[in-house]
PDB file of N, CA and C in Angstrom:
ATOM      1  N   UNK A   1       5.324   5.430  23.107  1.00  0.00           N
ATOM      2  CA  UNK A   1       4.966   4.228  22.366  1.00  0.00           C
ATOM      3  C   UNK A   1       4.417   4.635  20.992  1.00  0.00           C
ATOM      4  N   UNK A   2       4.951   3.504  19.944  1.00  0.00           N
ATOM      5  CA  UNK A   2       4.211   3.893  18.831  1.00  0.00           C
ATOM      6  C   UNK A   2       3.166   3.670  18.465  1.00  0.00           C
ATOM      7  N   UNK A   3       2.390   4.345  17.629  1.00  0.00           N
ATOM      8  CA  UNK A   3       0.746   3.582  17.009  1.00  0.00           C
ATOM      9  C   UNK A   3       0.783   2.986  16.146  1.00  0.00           C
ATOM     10  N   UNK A   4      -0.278   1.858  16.091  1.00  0.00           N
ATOM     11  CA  UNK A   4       0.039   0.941  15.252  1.00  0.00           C
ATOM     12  C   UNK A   4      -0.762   1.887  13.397  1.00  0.00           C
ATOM     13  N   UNK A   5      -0.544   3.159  13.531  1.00  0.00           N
ATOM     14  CA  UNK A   5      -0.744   3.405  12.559  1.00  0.00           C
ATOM     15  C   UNK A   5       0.265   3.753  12.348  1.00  0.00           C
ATOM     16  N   UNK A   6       1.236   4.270  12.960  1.00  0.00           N
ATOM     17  CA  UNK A   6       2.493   4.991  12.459  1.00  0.00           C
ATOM     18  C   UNK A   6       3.459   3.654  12.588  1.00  0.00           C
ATOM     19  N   UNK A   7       3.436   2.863  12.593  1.00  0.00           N
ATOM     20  CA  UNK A   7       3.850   1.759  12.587  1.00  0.00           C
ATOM     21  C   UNK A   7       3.644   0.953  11.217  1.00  0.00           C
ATOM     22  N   UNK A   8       2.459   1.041  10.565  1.00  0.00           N
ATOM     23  CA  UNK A   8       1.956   1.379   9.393  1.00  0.00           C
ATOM     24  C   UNK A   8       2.999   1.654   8.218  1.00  0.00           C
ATOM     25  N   UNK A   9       2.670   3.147   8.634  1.00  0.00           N
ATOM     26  CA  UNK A   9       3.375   4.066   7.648  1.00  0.00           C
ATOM     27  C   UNK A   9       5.290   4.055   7.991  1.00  0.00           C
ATOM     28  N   UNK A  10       5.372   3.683   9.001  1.00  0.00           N
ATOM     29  CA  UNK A  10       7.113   3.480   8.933  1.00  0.00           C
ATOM     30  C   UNK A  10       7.478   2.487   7.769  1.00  0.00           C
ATOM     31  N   UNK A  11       6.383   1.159   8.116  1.00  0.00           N
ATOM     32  CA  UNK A  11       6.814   0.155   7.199  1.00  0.00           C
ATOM     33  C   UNK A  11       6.515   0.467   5.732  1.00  0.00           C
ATOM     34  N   UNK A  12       5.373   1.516   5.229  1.00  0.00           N
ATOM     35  CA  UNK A  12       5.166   1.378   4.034  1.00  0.00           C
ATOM     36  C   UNK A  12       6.128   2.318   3.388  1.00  0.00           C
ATOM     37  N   UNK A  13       6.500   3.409   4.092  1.00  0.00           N
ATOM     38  CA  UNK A  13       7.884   4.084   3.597  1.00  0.00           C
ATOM     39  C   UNK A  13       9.143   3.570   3.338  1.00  0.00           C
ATOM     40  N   UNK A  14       9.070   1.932   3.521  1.00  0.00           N
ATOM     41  CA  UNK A  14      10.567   1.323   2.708  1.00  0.00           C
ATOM     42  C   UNK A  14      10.236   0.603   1.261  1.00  0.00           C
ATOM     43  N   UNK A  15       8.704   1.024   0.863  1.00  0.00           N
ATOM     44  CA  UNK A  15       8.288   0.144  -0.216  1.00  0.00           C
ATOM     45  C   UNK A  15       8.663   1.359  -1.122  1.00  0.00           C
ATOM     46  N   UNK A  16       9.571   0.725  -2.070  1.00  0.00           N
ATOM     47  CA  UNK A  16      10.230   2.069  -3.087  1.00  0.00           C
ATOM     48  C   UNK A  16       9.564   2.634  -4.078  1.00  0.00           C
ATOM     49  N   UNK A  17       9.320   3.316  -5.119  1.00  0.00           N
ATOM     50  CA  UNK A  17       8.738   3.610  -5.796  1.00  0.00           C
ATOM     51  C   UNK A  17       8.860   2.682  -7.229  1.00  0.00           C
ATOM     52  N   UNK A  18       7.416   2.215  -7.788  1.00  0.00           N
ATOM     53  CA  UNK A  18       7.789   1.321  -8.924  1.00  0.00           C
ATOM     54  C   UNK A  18       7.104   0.018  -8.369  1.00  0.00           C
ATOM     55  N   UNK A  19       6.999  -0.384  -6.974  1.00  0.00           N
ATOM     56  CA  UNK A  19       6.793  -1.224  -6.013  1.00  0.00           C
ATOM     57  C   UNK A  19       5.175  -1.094  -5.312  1.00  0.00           C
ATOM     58  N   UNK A  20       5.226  -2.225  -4.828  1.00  0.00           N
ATOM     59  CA  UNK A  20       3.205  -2.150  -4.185  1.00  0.00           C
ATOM     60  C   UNK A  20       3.942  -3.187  -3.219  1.00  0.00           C
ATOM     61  N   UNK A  21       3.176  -2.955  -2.274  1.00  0.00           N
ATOM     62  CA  UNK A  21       2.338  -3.864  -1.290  1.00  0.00           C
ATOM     63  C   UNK A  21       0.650  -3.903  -1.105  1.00  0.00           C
ATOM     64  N   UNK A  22       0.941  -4.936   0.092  1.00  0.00           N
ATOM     65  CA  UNK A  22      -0.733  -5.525   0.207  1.00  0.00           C
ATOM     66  C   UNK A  22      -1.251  -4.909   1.791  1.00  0.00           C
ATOM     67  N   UNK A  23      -2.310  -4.813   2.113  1.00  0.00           N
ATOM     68  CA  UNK A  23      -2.632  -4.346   3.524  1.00  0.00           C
ATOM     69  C   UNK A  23      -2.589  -5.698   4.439  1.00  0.00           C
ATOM     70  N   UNK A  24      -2.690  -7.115   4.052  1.00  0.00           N
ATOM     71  CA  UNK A  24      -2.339  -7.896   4.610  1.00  0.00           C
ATOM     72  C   UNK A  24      -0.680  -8.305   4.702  1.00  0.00           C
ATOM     73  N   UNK A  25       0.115  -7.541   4.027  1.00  0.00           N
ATOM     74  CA  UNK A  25       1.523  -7.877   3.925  1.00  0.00           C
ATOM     75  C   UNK A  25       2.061  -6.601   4.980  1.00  0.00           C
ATOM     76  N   UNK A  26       1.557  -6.132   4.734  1.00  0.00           N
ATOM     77  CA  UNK A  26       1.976  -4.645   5.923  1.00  0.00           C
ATOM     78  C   UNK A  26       1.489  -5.695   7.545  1.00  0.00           C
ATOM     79  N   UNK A  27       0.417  -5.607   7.489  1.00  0.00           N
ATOM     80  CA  UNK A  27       0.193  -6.153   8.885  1.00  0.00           C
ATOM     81  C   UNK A  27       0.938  -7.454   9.503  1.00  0.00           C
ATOM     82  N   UNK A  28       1.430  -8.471   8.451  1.00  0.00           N
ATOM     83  CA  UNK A  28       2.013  -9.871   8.699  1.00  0.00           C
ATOM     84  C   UNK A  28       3.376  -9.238   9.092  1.00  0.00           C
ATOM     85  N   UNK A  29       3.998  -8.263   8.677  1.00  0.00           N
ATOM     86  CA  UNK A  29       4.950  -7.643   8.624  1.00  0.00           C
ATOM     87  C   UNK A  29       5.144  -6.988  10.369  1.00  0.00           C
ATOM     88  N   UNK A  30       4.278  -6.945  11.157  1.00  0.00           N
ATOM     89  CA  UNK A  30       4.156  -5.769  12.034  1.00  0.00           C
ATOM     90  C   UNK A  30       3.441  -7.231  12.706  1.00  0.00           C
ATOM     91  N   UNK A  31       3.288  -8.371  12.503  1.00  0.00           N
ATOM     92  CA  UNK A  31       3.160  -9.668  13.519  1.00  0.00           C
ATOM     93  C   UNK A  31       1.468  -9.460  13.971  1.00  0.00           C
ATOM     94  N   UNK A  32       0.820  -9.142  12.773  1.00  0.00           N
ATOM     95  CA  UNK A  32      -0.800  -8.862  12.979  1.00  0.00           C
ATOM     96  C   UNK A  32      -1.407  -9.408  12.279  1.00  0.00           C
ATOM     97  N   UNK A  33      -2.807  -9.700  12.757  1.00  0.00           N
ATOM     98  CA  UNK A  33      -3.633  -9.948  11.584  1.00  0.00           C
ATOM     99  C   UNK A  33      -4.449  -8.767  10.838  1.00  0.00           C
ATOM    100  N   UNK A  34      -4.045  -7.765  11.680  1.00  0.00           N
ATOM    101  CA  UNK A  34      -5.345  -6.997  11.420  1.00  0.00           C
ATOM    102  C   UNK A  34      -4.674  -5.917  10.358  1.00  0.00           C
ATOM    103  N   UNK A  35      -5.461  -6.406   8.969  1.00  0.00           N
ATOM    104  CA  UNK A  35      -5.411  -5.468   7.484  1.00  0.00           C
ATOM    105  C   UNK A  35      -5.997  -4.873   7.539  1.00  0.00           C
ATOM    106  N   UNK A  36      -7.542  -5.161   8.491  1.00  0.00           N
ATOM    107  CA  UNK A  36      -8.269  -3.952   7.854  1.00  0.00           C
ATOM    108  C   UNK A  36      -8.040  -3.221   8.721  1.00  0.00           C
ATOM    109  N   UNK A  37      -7.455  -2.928   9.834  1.00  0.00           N
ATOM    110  CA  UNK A  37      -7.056  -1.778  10.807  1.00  0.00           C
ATOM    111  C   UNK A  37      -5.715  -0.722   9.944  1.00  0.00           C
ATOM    112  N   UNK A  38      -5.223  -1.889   9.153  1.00  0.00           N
ATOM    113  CA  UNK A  38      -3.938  -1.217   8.361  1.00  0.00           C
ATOM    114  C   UNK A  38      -4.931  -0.245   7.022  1.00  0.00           C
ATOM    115  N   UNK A  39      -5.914  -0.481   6.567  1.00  0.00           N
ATOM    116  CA  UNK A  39      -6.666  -0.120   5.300  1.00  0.00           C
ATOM    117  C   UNK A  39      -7.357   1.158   6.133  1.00  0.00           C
ATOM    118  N   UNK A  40      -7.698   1.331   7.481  1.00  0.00           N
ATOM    119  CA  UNK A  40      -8.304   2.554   8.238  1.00  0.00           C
ATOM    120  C   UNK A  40      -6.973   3.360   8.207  1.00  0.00           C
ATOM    121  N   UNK A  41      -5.844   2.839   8.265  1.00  0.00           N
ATOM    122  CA  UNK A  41      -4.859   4.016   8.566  1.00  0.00           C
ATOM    123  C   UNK A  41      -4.336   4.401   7.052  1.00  0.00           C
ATOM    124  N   UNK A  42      -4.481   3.560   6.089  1.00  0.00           N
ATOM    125  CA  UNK A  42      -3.666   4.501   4.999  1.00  0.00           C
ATOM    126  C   UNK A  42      -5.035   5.495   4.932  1.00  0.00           C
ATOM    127  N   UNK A  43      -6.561   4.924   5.042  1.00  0.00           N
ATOM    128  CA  UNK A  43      -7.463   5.889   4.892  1.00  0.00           C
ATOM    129  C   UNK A  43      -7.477   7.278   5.360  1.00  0.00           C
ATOM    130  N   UNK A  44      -6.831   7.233   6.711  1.00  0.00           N
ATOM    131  CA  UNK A  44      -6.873   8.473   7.772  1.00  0.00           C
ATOM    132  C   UNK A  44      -5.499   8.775   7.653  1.00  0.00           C
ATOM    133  N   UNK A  45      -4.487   8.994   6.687  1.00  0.00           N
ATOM    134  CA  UNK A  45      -3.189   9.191   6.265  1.00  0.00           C
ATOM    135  C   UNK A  45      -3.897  11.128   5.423  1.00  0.00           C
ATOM    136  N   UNK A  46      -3.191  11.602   5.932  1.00  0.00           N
ATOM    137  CA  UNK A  46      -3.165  13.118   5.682  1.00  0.00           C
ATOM    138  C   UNK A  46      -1.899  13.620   4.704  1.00  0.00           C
ATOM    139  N   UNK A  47      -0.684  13.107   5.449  1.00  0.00           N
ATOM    140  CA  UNK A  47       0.626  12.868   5.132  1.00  0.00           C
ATOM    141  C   UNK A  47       0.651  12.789   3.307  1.00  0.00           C
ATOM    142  N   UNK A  48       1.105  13.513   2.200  1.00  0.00           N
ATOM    143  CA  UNK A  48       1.516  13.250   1.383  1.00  0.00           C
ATOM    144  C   UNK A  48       2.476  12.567   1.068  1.00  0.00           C
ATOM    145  N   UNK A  49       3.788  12.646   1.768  1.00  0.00           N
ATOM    146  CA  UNK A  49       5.206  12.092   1.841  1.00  0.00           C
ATOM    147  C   UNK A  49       5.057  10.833   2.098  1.00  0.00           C
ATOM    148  N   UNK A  50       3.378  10.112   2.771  1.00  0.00           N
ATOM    149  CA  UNK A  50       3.675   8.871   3.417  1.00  0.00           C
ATOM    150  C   UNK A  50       2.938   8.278   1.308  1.00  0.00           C
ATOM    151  N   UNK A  51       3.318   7.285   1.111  1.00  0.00           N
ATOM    152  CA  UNK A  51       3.225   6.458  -0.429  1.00  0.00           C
ATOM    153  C   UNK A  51       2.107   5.422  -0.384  1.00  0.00           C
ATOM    154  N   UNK A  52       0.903   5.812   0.339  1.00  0.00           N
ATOM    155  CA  UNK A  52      -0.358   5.021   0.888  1.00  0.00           C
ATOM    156  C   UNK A  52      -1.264   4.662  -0.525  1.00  0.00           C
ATOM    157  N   UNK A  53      -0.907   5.263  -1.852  1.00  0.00           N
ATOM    158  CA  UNK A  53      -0.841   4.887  -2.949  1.00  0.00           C
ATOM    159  C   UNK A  53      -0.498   3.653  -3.655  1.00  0.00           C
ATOM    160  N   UNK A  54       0.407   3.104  -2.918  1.00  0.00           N
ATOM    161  CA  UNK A  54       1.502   1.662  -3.176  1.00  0.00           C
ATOM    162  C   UNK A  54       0.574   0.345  -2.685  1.00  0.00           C
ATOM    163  N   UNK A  55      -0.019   0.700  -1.755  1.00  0.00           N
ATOM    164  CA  UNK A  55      -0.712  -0.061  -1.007  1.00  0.00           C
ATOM    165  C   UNK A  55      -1.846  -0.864  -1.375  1.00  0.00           C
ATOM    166  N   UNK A  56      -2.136  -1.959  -1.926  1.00  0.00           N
ATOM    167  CA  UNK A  56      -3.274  -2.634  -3.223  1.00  0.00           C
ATOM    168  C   UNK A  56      -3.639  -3.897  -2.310  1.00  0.00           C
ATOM    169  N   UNK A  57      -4.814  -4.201  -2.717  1.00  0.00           N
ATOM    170  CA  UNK A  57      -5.457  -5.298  -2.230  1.00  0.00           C
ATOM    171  C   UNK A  57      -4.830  -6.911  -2.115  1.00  0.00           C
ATOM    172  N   UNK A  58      -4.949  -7.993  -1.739  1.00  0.00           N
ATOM    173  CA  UNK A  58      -4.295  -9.239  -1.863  1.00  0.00           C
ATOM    174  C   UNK A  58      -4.052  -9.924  -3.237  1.00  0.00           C
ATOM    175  N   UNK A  59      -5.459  -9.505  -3.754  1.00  0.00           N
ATOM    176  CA  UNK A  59      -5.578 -10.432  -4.983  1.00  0.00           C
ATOM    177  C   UNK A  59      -4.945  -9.280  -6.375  1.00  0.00           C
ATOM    178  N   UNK A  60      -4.554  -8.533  -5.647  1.00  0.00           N
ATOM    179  CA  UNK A  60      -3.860  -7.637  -6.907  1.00  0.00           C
ATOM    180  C   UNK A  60      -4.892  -6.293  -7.492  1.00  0.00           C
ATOM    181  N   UNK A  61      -6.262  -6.031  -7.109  1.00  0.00           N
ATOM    182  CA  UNK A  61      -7.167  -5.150  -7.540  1.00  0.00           C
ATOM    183  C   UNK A  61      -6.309  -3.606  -6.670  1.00  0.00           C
ATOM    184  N   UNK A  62      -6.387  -2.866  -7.288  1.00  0.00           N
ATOM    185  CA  UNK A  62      -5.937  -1.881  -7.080  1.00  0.00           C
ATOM    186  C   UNK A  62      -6.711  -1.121  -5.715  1.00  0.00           C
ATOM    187  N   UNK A  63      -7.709  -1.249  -5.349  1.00  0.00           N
ATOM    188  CA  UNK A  63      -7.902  -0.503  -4.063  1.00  0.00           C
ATOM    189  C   UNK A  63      -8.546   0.455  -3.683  1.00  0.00           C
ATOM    190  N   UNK A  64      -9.145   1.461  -2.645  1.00  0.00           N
ATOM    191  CA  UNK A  64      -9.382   2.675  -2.485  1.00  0.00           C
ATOM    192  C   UNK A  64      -8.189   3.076  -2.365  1.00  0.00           C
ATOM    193  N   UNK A  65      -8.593   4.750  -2.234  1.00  0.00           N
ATOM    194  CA  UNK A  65      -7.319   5.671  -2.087  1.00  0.00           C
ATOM    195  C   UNK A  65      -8.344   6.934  -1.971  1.00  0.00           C
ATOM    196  N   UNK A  66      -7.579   7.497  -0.671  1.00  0.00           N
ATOM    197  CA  UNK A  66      -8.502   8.916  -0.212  1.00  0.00           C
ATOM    198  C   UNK A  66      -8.287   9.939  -0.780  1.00  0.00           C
ATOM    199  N   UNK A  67      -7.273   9.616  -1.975  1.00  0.00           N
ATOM    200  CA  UNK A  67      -7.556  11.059  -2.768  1.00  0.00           C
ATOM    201  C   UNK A  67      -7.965  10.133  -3.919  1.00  0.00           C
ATOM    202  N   UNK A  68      -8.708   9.439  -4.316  1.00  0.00           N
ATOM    203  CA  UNK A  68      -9.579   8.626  -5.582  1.00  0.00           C
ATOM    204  C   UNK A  68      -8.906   7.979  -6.072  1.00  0.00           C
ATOM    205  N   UNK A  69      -9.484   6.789  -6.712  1.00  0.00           N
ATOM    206  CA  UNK A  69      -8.328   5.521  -7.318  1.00  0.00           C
ATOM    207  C   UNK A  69      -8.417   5.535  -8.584  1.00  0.00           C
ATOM    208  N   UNK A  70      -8.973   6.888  -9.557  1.00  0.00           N
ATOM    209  CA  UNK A  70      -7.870   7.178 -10.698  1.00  0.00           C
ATOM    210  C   UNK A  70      -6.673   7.504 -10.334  1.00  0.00           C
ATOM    211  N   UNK A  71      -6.942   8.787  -9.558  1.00  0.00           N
ATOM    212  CA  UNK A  71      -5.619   9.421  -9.093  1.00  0.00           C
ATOM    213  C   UNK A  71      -4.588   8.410  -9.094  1.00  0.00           C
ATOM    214  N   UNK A  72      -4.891   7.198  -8.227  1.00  0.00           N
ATOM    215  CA  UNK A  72      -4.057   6.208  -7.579  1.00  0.00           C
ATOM    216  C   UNK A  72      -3.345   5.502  -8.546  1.00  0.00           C
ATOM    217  N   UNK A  73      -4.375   5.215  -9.525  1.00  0.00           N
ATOM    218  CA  UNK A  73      -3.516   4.361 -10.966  1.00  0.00           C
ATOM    219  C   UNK A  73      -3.082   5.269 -11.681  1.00  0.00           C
ATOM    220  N   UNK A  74      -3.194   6.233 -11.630  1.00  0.00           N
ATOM    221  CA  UNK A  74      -2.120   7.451 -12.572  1.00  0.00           C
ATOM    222  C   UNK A  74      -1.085   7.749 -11.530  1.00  0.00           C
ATOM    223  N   UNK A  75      -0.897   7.960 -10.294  1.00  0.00           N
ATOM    224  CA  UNK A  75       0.565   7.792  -9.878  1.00  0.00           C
ATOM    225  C   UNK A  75       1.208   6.346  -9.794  1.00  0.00           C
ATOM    226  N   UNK A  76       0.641   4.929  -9.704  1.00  0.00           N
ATOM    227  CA  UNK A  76       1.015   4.143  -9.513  1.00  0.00           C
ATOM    228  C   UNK A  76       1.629   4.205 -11.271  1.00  0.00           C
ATOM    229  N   UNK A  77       0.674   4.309 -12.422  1.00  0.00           N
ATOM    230  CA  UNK A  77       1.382   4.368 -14.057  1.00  0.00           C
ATOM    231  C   UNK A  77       2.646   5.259 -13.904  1.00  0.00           C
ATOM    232  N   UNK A  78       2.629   6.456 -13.255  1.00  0.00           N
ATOM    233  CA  UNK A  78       3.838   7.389 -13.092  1.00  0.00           C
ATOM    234  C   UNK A  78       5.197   6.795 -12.592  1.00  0.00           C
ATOM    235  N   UNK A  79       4.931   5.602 -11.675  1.00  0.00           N
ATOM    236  CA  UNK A  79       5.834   5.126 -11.471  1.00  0.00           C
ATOM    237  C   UNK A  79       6.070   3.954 -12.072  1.00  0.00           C
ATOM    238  N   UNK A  80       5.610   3.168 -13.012  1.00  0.00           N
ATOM    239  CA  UNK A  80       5.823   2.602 -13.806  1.00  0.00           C
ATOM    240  C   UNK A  80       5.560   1.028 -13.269  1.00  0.00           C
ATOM    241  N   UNK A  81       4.289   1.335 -12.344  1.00  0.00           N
ATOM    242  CA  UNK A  81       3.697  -0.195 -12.225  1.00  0.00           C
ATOM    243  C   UNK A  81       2.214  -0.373 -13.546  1.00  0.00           C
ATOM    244  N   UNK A  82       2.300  -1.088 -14.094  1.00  0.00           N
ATOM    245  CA  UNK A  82       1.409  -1.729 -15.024  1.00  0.00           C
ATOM    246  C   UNK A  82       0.204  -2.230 -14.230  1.00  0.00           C
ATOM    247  N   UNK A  83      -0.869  -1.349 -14.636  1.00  0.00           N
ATOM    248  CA  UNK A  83      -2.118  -1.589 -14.338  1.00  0.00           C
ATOM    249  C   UNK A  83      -3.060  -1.840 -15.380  1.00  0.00           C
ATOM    250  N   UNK A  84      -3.911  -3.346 -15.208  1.00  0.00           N
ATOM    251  CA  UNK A  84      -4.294  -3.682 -16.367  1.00  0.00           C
ATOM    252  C   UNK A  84      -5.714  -4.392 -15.350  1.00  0.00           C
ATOM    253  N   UNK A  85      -6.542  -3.458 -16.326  1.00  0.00           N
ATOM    254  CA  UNK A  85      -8.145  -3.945 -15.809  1.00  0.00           C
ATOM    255  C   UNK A  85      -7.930  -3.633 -13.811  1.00  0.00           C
ATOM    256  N   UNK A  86      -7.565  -2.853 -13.575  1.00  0.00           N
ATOM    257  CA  UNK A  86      -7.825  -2.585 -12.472  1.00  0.00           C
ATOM    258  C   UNK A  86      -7.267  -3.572 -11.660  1.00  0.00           C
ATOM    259  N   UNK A  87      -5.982  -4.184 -12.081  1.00  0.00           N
ATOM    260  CA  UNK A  87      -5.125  -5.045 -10.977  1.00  0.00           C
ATOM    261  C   UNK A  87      -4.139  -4.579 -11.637  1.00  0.00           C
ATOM    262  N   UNK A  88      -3.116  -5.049 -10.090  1.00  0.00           N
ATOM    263  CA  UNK A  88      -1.798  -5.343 -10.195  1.00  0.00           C
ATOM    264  C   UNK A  88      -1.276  -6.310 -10.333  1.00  0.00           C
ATOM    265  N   UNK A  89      -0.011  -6.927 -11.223  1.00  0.00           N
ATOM    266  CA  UNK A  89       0.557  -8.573 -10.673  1.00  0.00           C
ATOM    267  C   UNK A  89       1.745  -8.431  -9.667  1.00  0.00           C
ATOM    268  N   UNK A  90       1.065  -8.938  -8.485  1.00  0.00           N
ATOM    269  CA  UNK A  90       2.187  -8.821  -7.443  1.00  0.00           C
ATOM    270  C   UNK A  90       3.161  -9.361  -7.753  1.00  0.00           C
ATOM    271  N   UNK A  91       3.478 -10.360  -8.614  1.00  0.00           N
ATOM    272  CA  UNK A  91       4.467 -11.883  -8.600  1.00  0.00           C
ATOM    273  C   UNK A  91       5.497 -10.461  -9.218  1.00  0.00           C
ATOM    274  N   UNK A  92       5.261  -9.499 -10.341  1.00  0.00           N
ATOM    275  CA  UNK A  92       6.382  -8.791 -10.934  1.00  0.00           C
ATOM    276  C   UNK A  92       6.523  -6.989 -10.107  1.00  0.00           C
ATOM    277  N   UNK A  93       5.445  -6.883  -8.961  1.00  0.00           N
ATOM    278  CA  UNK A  93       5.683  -5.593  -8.265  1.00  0.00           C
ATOM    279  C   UNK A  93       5.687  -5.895  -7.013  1.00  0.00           C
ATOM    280  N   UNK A  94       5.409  -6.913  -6.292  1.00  0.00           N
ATOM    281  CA  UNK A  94       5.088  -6.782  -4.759  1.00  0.00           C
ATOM    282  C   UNK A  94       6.637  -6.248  -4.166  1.00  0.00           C
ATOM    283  N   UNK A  95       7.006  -5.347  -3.290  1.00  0.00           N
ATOM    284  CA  UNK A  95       7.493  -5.368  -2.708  1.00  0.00           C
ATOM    285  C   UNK A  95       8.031  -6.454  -1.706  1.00  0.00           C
ATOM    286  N   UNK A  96       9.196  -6.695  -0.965  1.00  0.00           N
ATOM    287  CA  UNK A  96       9.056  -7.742   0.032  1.00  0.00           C
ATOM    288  C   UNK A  96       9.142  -7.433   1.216  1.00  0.00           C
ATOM    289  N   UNK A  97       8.511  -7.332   2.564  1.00  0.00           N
ATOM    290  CA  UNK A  97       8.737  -6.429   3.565  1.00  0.00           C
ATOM    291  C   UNK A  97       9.035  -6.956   4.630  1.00  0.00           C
ATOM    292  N   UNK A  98      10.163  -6.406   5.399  1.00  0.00           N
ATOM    293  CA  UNK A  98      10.767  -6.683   6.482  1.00  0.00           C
ATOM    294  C   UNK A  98      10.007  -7.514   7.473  1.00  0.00           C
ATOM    295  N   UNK A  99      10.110  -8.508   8.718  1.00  0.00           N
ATOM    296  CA  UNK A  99       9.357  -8.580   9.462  1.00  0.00           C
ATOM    297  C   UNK A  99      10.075  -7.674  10.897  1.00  0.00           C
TER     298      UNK A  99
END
């Protein structure tokens, strides 16, 4: 059986690069309510390959990130999402994710 952390990270590995999601869009996605169980697993994400970077709050504020959330807005700028005052606009990056 899978965990609902790696369950997680399956889904956030189809969000492409250039792209964000939300920790409540991951979980609605996976038929849950629970974001903040999804916000413990990108936390406890070890995995480089997994893009737990992409991953931003509802209202568009950019987020923690366990390797620091400069880091986070300098790879999210690397990929060419526009970060302004410490949000994102989902309406022009959200990803859309499978249910």
């Amino acid at each position: 059986m899978t965990s609902f952390r790696e369950k997680c990270y399956q889904r956030l590995r189809s969000v492409p690069s250039g792209k964000v999601t939300t920790y409540a869009a991951i979980a609605k996605s996976l038929n849950s309510r629970a974001y903040r169980a999804v916000g413990s697993a990108m936390r406890a994400n070890t995995d480089q390959k997994i893009p737990c970077h992409r991953v931003i709050c509802s209202d568009g504020r950019v987020g923690n990130y366990n390797r620091g959330q400069k880091l986070k807005i300098r790879i999210l700028k690397k990929e060419g999402v526009t970060v302004m005052n410490g949000r994102i606009s989902l309406d022009t990056y959200e990803a859309k994710l499978k249910s």
